[in-house]
PDB file of N, CA and C in Angstrom:
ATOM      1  N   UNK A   1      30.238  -8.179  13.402  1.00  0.00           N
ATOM      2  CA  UNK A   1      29.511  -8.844  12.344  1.00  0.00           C
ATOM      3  C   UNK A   1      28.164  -8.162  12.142  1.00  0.00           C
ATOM      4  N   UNK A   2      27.693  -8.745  10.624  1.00  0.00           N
ATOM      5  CA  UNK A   2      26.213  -7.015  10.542  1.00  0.00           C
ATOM      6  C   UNK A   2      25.432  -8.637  10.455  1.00  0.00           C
ATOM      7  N   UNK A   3      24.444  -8.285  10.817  1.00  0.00           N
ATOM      8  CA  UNK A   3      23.112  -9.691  10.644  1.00  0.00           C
ATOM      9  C   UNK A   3      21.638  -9.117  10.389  1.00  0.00           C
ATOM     10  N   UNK A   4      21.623  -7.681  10.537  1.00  0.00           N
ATOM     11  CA  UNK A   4      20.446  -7.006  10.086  1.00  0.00           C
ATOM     12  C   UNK A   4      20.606  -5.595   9.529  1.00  0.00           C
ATOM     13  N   UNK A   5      19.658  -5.818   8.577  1.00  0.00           N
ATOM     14  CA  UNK A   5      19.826  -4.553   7.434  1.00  0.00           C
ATOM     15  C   UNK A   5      18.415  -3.877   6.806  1.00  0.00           C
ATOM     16  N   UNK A   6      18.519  -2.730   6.777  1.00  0.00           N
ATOM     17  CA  UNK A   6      17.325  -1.884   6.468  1.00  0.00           C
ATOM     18  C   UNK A   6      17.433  -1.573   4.836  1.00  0.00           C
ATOM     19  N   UNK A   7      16.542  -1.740   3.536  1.00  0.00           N
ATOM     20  CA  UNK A   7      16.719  -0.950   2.367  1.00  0.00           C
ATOM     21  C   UNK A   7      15.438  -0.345   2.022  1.00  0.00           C
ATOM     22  N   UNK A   8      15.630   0.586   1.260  1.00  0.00           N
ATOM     23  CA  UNK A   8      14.757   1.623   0.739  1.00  0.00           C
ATOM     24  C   UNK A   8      15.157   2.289  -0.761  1.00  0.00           C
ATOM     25  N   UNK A   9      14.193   2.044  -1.500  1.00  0.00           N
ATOM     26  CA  UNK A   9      14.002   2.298  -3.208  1.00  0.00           C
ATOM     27  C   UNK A   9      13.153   3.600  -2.995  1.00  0.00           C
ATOM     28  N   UNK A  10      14.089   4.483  -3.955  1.00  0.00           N
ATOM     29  CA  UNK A  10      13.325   5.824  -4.216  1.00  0.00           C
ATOM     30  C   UNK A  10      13.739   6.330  -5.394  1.00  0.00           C
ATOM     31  N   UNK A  11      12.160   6.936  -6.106  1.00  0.00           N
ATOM     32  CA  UNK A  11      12.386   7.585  -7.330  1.00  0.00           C
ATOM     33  C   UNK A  11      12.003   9.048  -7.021  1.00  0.00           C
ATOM     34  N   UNK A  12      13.245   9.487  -7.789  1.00  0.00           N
ATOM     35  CA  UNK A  12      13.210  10.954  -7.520  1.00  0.00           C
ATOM     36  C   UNK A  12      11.461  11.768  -8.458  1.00  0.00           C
ATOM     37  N   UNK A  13      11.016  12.691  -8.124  1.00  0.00           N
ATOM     38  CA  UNK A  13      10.129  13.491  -9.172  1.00  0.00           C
ATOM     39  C   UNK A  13      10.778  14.011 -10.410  1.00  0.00           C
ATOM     40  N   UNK A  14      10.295  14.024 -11.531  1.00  0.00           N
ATOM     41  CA  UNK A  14      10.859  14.837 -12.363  1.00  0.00           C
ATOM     42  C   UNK A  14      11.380  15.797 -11.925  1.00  0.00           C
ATOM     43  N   UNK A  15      12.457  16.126 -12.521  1.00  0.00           N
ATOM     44  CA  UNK A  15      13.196  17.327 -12.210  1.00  0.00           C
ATOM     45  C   UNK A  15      13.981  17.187 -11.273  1.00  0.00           C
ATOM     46  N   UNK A  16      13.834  16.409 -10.265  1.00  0.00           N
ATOM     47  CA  UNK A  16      14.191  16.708  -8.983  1.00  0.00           C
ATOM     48  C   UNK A  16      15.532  15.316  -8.402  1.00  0.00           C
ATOM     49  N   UNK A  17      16.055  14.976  -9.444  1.00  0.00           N
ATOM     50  CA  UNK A  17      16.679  13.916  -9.191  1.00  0.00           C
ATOM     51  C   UNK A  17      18.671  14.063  -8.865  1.00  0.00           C
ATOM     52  N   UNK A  18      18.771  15.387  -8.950  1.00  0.00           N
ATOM     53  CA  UNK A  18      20.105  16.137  -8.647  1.00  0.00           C
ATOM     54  C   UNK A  18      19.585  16.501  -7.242  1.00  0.00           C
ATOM     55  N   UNK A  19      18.693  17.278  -6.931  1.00  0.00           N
ATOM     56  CA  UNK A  19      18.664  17.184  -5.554  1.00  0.00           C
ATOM     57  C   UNK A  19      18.162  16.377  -5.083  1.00  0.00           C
ATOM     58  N   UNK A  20      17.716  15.254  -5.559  1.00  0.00           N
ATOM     59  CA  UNK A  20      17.714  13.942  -4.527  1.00  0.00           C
ATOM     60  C   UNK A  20      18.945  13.428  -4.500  1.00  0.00           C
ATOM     61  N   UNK A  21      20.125  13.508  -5.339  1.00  0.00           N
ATOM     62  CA  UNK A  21      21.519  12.988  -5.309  1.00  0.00           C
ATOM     63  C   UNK A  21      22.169  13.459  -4.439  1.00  0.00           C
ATOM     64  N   UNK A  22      21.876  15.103  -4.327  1.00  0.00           N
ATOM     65  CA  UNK A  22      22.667  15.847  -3.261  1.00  0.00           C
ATOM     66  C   UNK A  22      22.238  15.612  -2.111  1.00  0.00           C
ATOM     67  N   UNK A  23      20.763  15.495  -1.581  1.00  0.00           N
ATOM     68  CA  UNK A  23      20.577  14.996   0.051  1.00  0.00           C
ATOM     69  C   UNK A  23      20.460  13.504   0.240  1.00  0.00           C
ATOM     70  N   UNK A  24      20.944  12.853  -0.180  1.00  0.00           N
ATOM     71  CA  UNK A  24      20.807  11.448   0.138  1.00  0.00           C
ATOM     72  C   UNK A  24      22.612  11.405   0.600  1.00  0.00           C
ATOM     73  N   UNK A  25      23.462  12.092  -0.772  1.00  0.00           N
ATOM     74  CA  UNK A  25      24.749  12.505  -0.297  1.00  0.00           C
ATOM     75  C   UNK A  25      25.056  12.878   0.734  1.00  0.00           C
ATOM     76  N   UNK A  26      24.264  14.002   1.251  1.00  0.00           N
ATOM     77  CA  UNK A  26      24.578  14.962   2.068  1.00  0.00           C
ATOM     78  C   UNK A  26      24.159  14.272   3.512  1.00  0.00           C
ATOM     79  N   UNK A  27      23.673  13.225   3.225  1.00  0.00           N
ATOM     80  CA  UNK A  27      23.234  12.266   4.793  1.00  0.00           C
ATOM     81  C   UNK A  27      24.621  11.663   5.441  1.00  0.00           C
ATOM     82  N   UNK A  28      25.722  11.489   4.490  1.00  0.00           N
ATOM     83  CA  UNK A  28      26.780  10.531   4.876  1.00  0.00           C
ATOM     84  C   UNK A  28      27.334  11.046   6.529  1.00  0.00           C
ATOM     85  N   UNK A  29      27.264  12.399   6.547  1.00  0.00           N
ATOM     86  CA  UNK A  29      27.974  13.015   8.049  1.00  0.00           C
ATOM     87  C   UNK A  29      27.269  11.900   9.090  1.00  0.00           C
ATOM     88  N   UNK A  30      25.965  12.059   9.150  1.00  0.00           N
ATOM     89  CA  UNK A  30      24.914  11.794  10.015  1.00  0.00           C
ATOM     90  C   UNK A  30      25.127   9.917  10.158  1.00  0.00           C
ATOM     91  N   UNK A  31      24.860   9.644   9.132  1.00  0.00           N
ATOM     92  CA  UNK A  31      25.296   7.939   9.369  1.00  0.00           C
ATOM     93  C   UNK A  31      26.863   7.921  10.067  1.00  0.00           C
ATOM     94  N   UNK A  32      27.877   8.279   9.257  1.00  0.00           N
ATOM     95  CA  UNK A  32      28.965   8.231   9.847  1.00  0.00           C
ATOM     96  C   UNK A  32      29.433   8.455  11.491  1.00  0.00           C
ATOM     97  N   UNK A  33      27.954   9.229  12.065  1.00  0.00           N
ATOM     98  CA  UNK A  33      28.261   9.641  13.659  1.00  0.00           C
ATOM     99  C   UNK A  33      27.044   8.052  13.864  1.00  0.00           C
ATOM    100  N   UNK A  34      26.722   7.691  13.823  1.00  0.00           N
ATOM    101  CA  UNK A  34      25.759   6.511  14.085  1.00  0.00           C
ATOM    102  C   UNK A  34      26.681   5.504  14.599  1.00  0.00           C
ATOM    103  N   UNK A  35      26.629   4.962  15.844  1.00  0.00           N
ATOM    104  CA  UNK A  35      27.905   4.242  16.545  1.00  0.00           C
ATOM    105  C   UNK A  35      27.362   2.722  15.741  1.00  0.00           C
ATOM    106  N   UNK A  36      25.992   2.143  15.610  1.00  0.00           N
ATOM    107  CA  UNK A  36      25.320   1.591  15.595  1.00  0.00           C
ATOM    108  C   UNK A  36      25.278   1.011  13.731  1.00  0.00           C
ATOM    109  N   UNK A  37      25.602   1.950  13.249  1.00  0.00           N
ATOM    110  CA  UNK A  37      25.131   1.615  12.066  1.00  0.00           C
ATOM    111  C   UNK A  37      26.557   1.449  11.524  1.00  0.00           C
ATOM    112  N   UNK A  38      26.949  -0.007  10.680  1.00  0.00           N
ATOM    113  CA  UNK A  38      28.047  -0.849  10.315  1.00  0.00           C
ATOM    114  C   UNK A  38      28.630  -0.033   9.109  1.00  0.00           C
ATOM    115  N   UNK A  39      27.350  -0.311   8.484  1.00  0.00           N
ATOM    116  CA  UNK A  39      27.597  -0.277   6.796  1.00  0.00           C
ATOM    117  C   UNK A  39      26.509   0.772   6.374  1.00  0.00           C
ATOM    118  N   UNK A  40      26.734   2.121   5.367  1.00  0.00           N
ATOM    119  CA  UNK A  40      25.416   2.754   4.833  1.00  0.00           C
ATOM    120  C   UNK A  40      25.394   3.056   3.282  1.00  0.00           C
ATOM    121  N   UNK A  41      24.879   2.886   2.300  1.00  0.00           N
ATOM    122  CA  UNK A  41      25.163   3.745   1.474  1.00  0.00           C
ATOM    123  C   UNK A  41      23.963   4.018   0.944  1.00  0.00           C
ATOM    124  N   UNK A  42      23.881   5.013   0.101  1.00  0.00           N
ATOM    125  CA  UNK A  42      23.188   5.757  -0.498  1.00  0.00           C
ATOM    126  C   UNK A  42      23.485   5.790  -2.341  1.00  0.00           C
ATOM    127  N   UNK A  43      22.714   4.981  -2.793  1.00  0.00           N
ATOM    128  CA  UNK A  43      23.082   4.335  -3.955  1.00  0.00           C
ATOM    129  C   UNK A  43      22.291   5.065  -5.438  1.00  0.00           C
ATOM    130  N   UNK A  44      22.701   5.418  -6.237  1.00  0.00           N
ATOM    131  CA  UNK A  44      21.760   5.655  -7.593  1.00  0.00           C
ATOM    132  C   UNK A  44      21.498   4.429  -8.636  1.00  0.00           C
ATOM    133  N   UNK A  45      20.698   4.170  -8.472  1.00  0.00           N
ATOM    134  CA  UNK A  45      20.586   2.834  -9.540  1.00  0.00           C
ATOM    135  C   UNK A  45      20.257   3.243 -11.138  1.00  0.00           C
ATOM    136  N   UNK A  46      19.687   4.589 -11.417  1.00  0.00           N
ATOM    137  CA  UNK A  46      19.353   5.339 -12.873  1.00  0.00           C
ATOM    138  C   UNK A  46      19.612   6.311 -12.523  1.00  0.00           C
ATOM    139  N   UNK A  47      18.692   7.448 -13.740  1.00  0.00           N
ATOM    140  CA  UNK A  47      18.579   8.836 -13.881  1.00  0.00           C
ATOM    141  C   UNK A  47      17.864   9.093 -12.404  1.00  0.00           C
ATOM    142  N   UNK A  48      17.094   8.591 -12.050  1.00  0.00           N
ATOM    143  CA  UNK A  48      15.609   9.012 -11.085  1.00  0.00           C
ATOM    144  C   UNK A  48      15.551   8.122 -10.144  1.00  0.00           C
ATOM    145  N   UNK A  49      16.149   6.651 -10.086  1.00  0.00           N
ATOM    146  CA  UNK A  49      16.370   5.745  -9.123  1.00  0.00           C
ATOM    147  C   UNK A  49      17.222   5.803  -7.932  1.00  0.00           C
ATOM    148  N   UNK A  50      16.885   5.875  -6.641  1.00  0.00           N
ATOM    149  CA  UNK A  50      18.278   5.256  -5.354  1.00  0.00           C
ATOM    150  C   UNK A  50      17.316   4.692  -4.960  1.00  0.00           C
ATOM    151  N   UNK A  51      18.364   4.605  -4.082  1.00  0.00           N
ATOM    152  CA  UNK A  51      17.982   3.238  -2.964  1.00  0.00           C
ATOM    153  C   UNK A  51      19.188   3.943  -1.577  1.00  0.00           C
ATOM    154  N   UNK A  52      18.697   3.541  -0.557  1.00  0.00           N
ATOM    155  CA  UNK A  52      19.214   3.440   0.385  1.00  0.00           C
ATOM    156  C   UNK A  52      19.893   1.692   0.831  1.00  0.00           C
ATOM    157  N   UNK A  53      20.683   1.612   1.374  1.00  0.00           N
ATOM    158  CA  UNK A  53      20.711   0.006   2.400  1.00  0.00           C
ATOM    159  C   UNK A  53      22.098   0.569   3.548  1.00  0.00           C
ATOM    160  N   UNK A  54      21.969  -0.198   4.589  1.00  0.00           N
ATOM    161  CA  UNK A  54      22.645  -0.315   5.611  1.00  0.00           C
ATOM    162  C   UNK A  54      22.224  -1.433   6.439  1.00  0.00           C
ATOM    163  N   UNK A  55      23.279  -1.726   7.395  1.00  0.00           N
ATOM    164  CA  UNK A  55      23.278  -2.807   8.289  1.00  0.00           C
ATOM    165  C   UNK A  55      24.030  -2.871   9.419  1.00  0.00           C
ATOM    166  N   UNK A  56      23.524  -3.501  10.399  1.00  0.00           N
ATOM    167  CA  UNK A  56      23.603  -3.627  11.948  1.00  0.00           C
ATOM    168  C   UNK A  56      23.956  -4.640  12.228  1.00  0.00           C
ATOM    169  N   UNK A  57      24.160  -4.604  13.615  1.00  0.00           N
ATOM    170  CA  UNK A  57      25.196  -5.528  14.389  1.00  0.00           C
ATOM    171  C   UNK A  57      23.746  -6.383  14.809  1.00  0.00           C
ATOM    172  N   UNK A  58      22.887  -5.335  15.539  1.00  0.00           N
ATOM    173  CA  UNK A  58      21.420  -6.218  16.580  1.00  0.00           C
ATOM    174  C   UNK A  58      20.681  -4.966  16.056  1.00  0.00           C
ATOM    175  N   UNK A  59      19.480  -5.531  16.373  1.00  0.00           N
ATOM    176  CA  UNK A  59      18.190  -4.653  16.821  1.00  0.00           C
ATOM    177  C   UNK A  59      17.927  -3.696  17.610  1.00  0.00           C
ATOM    178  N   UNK A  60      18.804  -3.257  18.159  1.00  0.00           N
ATOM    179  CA  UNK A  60      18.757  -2.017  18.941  1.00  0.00           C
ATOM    180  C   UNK A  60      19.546  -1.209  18.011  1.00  0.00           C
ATOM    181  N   UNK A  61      20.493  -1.232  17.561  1.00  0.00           N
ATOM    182  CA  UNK A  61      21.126  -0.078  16.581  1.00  0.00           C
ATOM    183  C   UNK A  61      20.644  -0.218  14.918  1.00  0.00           C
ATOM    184  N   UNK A  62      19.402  -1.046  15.408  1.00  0.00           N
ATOM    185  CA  UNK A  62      18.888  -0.836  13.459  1.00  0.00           C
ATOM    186  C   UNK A  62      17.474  -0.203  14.315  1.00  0.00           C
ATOM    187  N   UNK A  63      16.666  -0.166  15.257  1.00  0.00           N
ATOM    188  CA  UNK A  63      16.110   0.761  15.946  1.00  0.00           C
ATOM    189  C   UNK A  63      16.589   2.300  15.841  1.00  0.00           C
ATOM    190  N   UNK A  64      17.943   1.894  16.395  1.00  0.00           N
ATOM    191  CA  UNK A  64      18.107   3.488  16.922  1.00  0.00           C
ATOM    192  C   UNK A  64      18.506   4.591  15.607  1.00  0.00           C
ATOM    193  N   UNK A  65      18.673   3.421  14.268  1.00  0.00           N
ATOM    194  CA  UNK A  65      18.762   3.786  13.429  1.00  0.00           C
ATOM    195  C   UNK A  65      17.660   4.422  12.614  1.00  0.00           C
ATOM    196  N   UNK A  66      16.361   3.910  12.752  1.00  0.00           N
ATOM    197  CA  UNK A  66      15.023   4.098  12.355  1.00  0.00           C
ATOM    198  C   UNK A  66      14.398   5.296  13.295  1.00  0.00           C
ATOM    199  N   UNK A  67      14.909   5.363  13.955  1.00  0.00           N
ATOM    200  CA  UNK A  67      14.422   6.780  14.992  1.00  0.00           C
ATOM    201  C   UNK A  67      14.944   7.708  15.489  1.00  0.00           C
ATOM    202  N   UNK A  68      16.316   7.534  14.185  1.00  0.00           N
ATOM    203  CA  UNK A  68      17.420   8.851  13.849  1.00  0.00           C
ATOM    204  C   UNK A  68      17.480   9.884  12.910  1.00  0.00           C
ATOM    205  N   UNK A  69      18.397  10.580  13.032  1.00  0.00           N
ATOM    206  CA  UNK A  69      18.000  12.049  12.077  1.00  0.00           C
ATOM    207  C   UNK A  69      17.820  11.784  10.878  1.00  0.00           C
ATOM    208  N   UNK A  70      18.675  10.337  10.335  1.00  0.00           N
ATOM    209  CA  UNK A  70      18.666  10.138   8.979  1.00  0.00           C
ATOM    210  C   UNK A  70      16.981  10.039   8.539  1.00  0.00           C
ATOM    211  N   UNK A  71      16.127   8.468   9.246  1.00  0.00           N
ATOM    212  CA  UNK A  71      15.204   8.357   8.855  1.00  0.00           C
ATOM    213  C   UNK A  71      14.474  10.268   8.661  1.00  0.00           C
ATOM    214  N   UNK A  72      14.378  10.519  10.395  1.00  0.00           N
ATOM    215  CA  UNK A  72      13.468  11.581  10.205  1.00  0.00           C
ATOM    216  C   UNK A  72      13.552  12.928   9.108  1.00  0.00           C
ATOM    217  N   UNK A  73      15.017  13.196   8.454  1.00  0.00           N
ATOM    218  CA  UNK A  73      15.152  13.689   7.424  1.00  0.00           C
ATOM    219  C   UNK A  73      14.293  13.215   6.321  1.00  0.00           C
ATOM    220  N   UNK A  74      14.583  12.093   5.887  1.00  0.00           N
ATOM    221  CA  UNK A  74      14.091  11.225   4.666  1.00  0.00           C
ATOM    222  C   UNK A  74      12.543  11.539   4.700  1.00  0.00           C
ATOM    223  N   UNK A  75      11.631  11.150   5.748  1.00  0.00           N
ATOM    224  CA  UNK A  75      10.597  11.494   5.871  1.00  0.00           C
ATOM    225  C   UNK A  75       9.819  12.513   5.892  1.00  0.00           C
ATOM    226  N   UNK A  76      10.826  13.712   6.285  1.00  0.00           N
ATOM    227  CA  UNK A  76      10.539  15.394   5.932  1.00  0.00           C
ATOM    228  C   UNK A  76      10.885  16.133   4.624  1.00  0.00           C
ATOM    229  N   UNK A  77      11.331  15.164   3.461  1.00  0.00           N
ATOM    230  CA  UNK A  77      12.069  15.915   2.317  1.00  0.00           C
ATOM    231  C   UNK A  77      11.184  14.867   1.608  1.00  0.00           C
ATOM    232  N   UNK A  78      11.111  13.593   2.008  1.00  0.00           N
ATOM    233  CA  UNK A  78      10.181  12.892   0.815  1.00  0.00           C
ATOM    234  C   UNK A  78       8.874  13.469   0.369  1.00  0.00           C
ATOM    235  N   UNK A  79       8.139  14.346   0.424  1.00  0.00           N
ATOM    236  CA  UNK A  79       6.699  14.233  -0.456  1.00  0.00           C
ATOM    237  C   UNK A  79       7.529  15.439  -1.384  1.00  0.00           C
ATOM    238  N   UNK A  80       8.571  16.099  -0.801  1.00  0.00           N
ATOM    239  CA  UNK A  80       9.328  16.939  -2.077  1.00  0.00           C
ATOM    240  C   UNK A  80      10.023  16.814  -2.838  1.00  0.00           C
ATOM    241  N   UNK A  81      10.668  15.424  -2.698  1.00  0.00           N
ATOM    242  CA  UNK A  81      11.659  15.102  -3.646  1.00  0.00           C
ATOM    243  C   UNK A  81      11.119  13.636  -4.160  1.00  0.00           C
ATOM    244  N   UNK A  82      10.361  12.879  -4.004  1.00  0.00           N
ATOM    245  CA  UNK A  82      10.357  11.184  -4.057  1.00  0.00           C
ATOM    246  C   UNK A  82       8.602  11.212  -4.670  1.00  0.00           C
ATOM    247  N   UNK A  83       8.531  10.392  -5.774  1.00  0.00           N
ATOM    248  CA  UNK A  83       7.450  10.356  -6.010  1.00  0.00           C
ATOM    249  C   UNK A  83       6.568   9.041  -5.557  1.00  0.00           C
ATOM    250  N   UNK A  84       7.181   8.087  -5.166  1.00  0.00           N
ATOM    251  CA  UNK A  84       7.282   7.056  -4.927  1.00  0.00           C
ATOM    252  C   UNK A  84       6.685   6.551  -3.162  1.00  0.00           C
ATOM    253  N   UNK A  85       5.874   6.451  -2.309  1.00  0.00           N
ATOM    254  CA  UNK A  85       6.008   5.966  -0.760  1.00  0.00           C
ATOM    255  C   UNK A  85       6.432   5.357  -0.598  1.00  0.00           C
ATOM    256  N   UNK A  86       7.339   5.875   0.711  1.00  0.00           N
ATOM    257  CA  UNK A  86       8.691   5.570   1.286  1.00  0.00           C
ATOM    258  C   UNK A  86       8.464   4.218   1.920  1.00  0.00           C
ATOM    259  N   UNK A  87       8.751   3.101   1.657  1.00  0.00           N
ATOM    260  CA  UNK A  87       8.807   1.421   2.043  1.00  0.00           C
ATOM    261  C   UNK A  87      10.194   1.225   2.765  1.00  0.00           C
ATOM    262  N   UNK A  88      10.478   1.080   3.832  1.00  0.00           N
ATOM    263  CA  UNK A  88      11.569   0.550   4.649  1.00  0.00           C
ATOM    264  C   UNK A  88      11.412  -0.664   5.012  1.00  0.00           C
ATOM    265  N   UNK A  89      12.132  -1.785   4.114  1.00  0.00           N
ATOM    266  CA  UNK A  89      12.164  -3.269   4.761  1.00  0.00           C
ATOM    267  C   UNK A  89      13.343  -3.628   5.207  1.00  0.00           C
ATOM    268  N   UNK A  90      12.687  -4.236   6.196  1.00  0.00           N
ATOM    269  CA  UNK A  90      13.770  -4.908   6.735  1.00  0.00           C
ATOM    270  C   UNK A  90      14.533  -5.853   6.534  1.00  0.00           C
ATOM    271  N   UNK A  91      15.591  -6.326   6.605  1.00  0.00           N
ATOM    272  CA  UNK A  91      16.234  -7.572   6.265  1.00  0.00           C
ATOM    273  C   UNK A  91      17.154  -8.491   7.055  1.00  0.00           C
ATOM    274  N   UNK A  92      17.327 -10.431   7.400  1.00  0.00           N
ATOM    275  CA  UNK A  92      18.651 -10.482   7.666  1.00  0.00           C
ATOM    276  C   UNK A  92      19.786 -11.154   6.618  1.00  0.00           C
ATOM    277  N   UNK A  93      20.850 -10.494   7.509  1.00  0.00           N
ATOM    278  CA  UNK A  93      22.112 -10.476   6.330  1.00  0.00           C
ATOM    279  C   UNK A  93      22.642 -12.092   6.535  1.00  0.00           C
ATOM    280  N   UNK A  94      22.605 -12.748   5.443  1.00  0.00           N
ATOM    281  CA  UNK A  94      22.580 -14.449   6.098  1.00  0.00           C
ATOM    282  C   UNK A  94      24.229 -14.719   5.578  1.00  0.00           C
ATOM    283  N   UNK A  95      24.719 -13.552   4.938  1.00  0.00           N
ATOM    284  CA  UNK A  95      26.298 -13.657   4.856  1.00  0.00           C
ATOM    285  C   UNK A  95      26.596 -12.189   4.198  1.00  0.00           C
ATOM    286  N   UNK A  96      28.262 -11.829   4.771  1.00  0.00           N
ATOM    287  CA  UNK A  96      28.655 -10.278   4.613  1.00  0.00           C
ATOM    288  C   UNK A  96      30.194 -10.718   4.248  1.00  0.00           C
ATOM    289  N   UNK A  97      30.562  -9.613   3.429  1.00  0.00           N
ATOM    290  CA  UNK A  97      32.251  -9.465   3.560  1.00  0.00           C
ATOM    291  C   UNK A  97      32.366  -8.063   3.639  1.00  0.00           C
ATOM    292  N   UNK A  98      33.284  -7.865   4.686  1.00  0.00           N
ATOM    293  CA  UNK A  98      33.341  -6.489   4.672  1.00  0.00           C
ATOM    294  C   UNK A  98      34.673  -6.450   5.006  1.00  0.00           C
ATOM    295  N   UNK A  99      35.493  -5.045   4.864  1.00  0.00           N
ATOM    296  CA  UNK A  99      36.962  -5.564   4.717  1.00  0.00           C
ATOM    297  C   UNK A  99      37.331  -4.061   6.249  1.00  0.00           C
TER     298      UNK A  99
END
């Protein structure tokens, strides 16, 4: 069962919103090895809009999630691709269906 979840809204820079499509894409390997992390996706909401969200079982694998390659990627490509500062809130999931 997931009961905690991390999301994050990002607007790409002009120009730069195909390669923000492609490395937010290109994260799926890295979540997918995450024993910890339930659910991830990497979402486009517009032309220039994503968002990140995912969710956890406990607090130790939404930790170990925040102090994994994914975050530390995100944080090394954002002042080049994201015009926006990077806000990670937290959340709990007070109901899920997942199949």
């Amino acid at each position: 069962m997931v009961h905690l979840a991390l999301s994050v809204r990002l607007e790409a820079k002009p120009g730069k919103e195909e390669e923000a499509a492609a490395f937010l894409s290109g994260a799926l390997p890295l979540a997918q090895a995450e024993q910890g992390t339930v659910v991830w996706f990497a979402l486009r909401l517009g032309p220039s809009t994503f968002a990140i969200f995912d969710a956890f079982a406990d607090e130790p694998a939404r930790q170990a999630h925040l102090s994994g390659q994914i975050a530390a990627a995100l944080m090394k490509k954002a002042p080049e691709l994201f015009s926006n500062t990077i806000q990670i809130e937290k959340a709990d999931i007070l109901a899920a269906k997942l199949s």
